[in-house]
C-alpha atoms as a PDB file:
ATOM      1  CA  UNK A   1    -150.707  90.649-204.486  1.00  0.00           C
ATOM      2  CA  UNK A   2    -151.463  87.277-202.753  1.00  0.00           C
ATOM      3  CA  UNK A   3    -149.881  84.457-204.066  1.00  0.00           C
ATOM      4  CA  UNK A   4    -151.984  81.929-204.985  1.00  0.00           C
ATOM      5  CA  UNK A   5    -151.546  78.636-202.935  1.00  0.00           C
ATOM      6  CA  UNK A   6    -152.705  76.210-205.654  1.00  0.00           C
ATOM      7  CA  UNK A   7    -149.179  75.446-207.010  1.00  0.00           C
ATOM      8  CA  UNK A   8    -148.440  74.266-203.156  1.00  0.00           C
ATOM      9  CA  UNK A   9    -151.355  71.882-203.394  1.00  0.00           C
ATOM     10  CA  UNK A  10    -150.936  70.832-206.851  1.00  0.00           C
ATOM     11  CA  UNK A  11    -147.318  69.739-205.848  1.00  0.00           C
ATOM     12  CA  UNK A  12    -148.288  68.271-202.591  1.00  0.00           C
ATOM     13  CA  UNK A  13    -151.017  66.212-204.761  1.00  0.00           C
ATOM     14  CA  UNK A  14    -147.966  64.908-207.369  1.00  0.00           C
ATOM     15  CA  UNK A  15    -146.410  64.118-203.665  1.00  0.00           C
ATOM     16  CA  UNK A  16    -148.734  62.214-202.360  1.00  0.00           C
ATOM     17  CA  UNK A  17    -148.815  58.538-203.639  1.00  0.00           C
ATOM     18  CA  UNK A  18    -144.985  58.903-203.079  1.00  0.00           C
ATOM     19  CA  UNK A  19    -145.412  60.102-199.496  1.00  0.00           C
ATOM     20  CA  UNK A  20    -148.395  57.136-198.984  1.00  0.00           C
ATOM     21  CA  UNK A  21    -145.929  54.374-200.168  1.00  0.00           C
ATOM     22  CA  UNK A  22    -142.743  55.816-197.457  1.00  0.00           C
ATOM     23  CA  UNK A  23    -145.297  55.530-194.780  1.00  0.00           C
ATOM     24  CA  UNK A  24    -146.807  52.188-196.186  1.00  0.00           C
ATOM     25  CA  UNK A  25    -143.518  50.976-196.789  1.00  0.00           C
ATOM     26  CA  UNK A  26    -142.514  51.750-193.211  1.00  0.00           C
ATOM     27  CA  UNK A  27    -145.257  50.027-191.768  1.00  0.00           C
ATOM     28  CA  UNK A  28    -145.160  47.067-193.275  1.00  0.00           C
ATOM     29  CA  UNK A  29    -141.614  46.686-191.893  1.00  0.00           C
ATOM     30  CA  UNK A  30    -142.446  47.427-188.690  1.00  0.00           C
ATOM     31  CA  UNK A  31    -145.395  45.568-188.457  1.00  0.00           C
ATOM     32  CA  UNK A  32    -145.946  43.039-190.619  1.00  0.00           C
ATOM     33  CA  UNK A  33    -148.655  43.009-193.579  1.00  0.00           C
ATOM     34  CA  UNK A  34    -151.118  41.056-191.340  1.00  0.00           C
ATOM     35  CA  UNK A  35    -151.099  44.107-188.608  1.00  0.00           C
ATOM     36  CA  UNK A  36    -150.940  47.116-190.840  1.00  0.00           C
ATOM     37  CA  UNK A  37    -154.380  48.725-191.419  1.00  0.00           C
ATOM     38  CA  UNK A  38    -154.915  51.531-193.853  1.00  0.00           C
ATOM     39  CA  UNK A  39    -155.491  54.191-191.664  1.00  0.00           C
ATOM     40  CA  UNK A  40    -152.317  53.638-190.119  1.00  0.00           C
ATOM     41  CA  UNK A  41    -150.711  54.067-193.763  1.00  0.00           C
ATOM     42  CA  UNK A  42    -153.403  57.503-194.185  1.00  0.00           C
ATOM     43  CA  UNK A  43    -151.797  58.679-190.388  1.00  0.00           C
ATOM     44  CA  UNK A  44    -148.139  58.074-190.860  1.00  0.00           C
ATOM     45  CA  UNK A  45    -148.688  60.207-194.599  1.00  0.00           C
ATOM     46  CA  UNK A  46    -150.704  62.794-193.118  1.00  0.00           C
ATOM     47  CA  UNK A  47    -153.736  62.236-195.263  1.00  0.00           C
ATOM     48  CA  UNK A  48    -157.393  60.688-194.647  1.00  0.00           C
ATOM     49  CA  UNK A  49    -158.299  57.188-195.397  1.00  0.00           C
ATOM     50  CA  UNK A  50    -160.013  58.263-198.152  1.00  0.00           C
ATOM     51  CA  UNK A  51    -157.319  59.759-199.379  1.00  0.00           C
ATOM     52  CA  UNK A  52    -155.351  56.585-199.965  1.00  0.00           C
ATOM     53  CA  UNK A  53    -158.201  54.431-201.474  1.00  0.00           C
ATOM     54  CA  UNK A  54    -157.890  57.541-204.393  1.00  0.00           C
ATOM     55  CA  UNK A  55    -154.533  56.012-205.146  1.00  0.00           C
ATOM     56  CA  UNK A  56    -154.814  52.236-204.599  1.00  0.00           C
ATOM     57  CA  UNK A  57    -157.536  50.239-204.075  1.00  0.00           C
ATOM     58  CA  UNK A  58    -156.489  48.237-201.159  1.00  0.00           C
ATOM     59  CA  UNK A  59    -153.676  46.965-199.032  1.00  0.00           C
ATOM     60  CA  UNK A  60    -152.755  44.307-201.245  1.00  0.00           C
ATOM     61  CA  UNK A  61    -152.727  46.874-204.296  1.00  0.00           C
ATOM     62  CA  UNK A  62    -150.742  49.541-201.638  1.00  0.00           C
ATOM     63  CA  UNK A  63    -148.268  46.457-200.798  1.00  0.00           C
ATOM     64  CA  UNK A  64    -147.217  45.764-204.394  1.00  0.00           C
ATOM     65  CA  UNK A  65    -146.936  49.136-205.489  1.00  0.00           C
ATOM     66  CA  UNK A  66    -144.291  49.246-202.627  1.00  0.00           C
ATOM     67  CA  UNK A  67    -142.478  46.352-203.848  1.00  0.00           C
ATOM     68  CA  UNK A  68    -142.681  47.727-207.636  1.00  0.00           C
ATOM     69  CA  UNK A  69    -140.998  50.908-206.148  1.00  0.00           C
ATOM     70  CA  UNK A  70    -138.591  49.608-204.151  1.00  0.00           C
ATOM     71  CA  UNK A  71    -137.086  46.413-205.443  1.00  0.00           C
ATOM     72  CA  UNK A  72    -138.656  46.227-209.551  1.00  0.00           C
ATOM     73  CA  UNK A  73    -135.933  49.503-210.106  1.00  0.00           C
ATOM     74  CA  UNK A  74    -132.923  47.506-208.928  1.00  0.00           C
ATOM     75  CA  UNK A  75    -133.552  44.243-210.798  1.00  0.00           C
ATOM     76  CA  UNK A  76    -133.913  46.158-214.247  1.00  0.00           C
ATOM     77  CA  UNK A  77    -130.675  48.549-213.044  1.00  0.00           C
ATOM     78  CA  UNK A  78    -129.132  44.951-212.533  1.00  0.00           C
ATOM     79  CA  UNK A  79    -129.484  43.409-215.869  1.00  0.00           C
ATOM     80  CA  UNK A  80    -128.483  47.225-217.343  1.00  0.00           C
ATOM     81  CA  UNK A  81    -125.363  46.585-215.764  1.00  0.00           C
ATOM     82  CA  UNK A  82    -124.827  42.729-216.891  1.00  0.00           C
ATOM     83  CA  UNK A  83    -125.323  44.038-220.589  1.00  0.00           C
ATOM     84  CA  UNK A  84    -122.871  47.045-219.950  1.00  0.00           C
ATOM     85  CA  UNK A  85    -120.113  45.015-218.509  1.00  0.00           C
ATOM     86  CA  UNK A  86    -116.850  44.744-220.163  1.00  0.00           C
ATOM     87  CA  UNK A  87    -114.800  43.172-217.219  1.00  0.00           C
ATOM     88  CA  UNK A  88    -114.453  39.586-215.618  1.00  0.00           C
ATOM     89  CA  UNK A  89    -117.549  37.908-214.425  1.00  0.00           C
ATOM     90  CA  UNK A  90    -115.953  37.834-210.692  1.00  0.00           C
ATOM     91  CA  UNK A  91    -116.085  41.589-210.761  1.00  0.00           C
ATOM     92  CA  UNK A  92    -119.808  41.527-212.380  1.00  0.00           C
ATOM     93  CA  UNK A  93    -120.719  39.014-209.378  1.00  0.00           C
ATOM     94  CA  UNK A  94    -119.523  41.693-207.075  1.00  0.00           C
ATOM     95  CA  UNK A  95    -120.766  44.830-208.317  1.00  0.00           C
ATOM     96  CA  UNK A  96    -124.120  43.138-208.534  1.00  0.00           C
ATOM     97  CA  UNK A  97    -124.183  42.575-204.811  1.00  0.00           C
ATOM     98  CA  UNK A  98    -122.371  45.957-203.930  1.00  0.00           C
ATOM     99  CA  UNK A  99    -125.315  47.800-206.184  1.00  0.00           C
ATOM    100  CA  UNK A 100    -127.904  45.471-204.380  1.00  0.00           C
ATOM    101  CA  UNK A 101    -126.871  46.442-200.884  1.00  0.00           C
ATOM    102  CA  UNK A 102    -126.556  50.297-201.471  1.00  0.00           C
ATOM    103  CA  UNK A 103    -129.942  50.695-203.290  1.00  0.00           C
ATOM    104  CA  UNK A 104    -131.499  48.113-201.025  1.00  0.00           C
ATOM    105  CA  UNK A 105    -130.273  46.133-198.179  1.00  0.00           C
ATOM    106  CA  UNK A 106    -128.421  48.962-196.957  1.00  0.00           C
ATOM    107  CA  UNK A 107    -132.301  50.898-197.097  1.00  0.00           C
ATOM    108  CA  UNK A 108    -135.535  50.534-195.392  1.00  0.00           C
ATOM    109  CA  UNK A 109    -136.845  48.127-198.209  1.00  0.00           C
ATOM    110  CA  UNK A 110    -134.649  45.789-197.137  1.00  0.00           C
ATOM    111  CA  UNK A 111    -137.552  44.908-194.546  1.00  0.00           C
ATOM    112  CA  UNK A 112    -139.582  43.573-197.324  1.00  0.00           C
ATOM    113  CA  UNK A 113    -137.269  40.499-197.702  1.00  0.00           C
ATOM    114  CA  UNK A 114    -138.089  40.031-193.825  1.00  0.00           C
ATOM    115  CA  UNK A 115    -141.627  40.604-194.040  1.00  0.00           C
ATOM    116  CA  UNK A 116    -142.294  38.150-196.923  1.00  0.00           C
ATOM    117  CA  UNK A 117    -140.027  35.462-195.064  1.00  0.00           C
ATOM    118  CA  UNK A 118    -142.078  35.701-192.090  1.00  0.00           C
ATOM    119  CA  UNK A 119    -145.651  36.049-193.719  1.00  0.00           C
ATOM    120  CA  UNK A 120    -145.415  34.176-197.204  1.00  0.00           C
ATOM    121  CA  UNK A 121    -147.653  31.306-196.287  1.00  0.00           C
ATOM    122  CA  UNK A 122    -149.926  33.514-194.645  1.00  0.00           C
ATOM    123  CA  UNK A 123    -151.141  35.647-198.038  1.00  0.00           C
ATOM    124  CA  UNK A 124    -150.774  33.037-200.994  1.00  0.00           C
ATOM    125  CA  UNK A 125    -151.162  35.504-203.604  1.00  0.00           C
ATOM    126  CA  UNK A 126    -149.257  37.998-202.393  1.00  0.00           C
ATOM    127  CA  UNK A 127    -146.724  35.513-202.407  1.00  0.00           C
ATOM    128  CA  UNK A 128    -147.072  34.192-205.534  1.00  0.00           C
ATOM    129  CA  UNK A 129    -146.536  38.118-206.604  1.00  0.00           C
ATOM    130  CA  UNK A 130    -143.471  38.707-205.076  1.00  0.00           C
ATOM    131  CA  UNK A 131    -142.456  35.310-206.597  1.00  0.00           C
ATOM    132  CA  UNK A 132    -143.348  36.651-210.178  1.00  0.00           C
ATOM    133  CA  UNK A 133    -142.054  40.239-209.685  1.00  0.00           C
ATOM    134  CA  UNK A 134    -138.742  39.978-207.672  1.00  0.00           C
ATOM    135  CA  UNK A 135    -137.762  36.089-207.205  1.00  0.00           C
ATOM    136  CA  UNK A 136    -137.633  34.745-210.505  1.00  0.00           C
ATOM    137  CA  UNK A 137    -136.381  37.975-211.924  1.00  0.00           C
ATOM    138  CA  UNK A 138    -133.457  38.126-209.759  1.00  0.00           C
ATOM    139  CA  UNK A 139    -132.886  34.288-210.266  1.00  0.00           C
ATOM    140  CA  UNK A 140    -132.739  34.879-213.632  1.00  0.00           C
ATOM    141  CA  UNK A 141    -130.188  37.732-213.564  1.00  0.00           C
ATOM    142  CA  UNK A 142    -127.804  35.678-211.616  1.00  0.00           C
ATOM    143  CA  UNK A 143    -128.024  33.050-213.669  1.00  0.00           C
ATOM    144  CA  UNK A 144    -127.086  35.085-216.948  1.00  0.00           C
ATOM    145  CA  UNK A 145    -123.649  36.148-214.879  1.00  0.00           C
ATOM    146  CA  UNK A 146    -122.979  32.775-213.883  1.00  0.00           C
ATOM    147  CA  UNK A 147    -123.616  31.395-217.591  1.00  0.00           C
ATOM    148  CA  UNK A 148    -121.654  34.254-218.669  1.00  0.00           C
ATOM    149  CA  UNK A 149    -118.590  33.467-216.568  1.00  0.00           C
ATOM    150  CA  UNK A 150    -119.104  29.610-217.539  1.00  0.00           C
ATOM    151  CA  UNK A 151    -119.670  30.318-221.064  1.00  0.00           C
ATOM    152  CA  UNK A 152    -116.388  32.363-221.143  1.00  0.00           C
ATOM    153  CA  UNK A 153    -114.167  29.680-219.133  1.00  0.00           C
ATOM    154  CA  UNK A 154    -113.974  31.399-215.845  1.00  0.00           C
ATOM    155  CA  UNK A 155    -115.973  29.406-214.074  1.00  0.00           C
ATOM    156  CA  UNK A 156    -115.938  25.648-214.317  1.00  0.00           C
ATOM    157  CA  UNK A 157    -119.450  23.701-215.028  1.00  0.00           C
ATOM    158  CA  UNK A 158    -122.012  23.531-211.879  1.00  0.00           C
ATOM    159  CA  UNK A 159    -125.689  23.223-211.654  1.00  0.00           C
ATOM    160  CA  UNK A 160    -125.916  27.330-212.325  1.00  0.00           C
ATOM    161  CA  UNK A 161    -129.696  27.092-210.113  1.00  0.00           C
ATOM    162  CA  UNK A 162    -127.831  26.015-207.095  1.00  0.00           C
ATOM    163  CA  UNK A 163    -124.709  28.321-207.382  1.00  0.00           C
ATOM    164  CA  UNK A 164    -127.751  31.306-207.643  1.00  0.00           C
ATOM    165  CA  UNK A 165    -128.930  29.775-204.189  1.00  0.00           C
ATOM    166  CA  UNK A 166    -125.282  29.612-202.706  1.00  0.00           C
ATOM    167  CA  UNK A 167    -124.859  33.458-203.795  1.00  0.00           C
ATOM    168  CA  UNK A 168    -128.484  34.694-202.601  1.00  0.00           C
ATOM    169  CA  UNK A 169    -128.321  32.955-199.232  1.00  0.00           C
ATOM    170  CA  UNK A 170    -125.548  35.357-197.923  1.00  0.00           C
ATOM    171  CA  UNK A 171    -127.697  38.129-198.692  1.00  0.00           C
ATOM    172  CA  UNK A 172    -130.653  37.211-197.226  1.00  0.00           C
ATOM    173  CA  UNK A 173    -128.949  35.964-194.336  1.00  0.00           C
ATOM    174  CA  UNK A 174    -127.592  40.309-194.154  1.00  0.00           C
ATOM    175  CA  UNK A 175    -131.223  41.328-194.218  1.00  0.00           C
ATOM    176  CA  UNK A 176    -132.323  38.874-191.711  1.00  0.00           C
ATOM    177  CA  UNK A 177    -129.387  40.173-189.032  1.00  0.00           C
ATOM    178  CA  UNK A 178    -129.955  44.003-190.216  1.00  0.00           C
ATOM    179  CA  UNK A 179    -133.621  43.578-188.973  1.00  0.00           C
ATOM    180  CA  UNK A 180    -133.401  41.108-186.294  1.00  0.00           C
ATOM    181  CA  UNK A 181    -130.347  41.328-183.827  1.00  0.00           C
ATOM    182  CA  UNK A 182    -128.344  43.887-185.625  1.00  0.00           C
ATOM    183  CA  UNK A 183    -131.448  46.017-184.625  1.00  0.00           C
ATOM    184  CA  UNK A 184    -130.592  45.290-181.204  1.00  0.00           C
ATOM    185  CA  UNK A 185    -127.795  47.318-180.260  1.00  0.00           C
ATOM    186  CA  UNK A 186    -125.469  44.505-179.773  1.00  0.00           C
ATOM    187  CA  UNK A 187    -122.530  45.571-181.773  1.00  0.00           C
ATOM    188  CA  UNK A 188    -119.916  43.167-181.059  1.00  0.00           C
ATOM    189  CA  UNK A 189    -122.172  41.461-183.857  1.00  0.00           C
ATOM    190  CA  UNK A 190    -121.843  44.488-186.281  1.00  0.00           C
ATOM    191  CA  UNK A 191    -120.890  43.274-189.366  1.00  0.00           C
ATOM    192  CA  UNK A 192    -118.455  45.321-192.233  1.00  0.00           C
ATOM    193  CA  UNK A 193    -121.250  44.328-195.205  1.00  0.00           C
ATOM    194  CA  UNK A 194    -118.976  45.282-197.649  1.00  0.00           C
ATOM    195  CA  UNK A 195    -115.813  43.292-196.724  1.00  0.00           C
ATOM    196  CA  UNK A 196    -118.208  40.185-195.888  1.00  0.00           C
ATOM    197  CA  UNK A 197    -119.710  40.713-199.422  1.00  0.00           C
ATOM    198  CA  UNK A 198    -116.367  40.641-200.611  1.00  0.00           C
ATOM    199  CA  UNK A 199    -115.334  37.632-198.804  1.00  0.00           C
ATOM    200  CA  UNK A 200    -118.344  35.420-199.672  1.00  0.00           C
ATOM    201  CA  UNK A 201    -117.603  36.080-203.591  1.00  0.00           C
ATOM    202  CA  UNK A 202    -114.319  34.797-202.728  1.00  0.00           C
ATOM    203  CA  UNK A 203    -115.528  32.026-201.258  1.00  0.00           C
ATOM    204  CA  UNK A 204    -117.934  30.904-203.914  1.00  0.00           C
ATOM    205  CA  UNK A 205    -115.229  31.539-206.277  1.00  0.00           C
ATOM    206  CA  UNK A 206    -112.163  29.925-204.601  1.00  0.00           C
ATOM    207  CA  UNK A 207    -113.935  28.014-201.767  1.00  0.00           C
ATOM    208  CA  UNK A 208    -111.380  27.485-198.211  1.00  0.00           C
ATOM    209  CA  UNK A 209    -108.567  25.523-199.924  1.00  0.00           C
ATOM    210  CA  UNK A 210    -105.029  26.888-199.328  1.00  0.00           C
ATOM    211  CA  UNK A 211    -103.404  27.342-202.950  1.00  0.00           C
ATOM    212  CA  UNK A 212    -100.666  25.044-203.384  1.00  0.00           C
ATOM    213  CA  UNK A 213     -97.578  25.364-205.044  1.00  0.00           C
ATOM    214  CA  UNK A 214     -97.260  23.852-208.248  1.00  0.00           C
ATOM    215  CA  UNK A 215     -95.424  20.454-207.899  1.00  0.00           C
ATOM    216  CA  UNK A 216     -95.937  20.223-203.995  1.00  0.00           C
END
C-alpha cells in the first residue's frame, strides 16, 4: 500500500508560518525593514507570495509577529523569574541579563534591536509598537528588581528610571558590536559577553572605587 502523503503536507502546513517568520526574521536583519519585500520573505521560506499574505496581511503585520516571537517570550520568562526568586537582588540583576543574552542577544533576534535603532524614525508606528510591546515592558521589569533590591536595603535610593538606563545601555551597546564590527572578523575586539556582563553588574553595583579599610 501507498502511503498517503497528506500527513507530510498537513505538517509542513502547521510549519509554515514558523518557517515564514525564520526567513522574515532573517531578512529584516540583513536588510533592514525599508529593503525587505515580501517575496523575498515567500523565497527565503520556500513558498509563493501568496502563500504568506494567507498568514499575515502585510509586512508590518509579518514584522510584529516576528517581534511577538522572538522578544514578547523572554520578557514574560523574565518577570516568571523575578516572582520565583528567592536570592539577593544582585544575583536577580544578573540572571536577568545572562537569560537575556542566551535566549536573545546571543541569537539572530538580536538584529531586531539593530534594525529598530537604525529605522525607528523612519516607520512611526512600527515604532510606537515596539515601544508598547518590548520597551516599556522590559523597563518595567527592571524596575521591579531594582525596587525590589531598594525596598529590601540592598541597594541605596536612586532615581530607579535612570539606573534601568545605566543597566540597558551595556546591552544594547553588545548587540550593536555583535552586528556591526564584531561581524567583521576583527577579533582582537571579541568580547567574553558573559564576563563583561558580569563586570558591568559589578560596576553598577560597586562603581570603580577601591574598598578601603575601615579606619584608613
Amino acid at each position: 500500500m501507498i502511503p498517503s502523503p497528506c500527513p507530510i503536507r498537513r505538517r509542513r502546513k502547521e510549519a509554515r508560518p514558523q518557517e515564514l517568520l525564520d526567513a522574515a526574521l532573517d531578512l529584516f536583519v540583513e536588510k533592514g525593514f525599508a529593503a525587505t519585500r515580501l517575496d523575498d520573505v515567500a523565497r527565503r521560506a520556500g513558498v509563493s507570495k501568496g502563500t504568506v499574505y494567507l498568514y499575515f496581511p502585510g509586512k508590518e503585520e509579518l514584522f510584529k509577529a516576528v517581534v511577538r516571537h522572538s522578544l514578547t517570550p523572554i520578557i514574560a520568562a523574565g518577570a516568571d523569574l523575578l516572582q520565583a526568586h528567592r536570592g539577593s537582588t544582585a544575583e536577580l540583576l544578573w540572571r536577568l541579563l545572562d537569560v537575556w543574552w542566551e535566549r536573545v542577544g546571543s541569537t539572530r533576534a538580536s538584529g531586531i534591536f539593530k534594525l529598530m535603532m537604525a529605522e525607528a524614525c523612519n516607520f512611526p508606528d512600527l515604532t510606537r509598537f515596539y515601544v508598547d510591546e518590548v520597551v516599556l515592558p522590559t523597563r518595567r521589569l527592571l524596575a521591579q528588581a531594582i525596587a525590589r533590591g531598594i525596598d529590601s536595603g540592598e541597594f541605596r535610593p536612586l532615581n530607579v528610571d535612570e539606573v534601568v538606563h545605566a543597566l540597558i545601555a551595556p546591552a544594547q551597546y553588545l548587540v550593536l558590536h555583535r552586528h556591526s564590527i564584531g561581524a567583521c572578523g576583527f577579533h582582537e575586539m571579541d568580547l567574553d559577553v558573559r564576563s563583561f556582563l558580569k563586570t558591568q553588574i559589578d560596576l553598577l553595583l560597586h562603581g570603580l572605587t577601591a574598598q578601603r579599610a575601615e579606619g584608613a
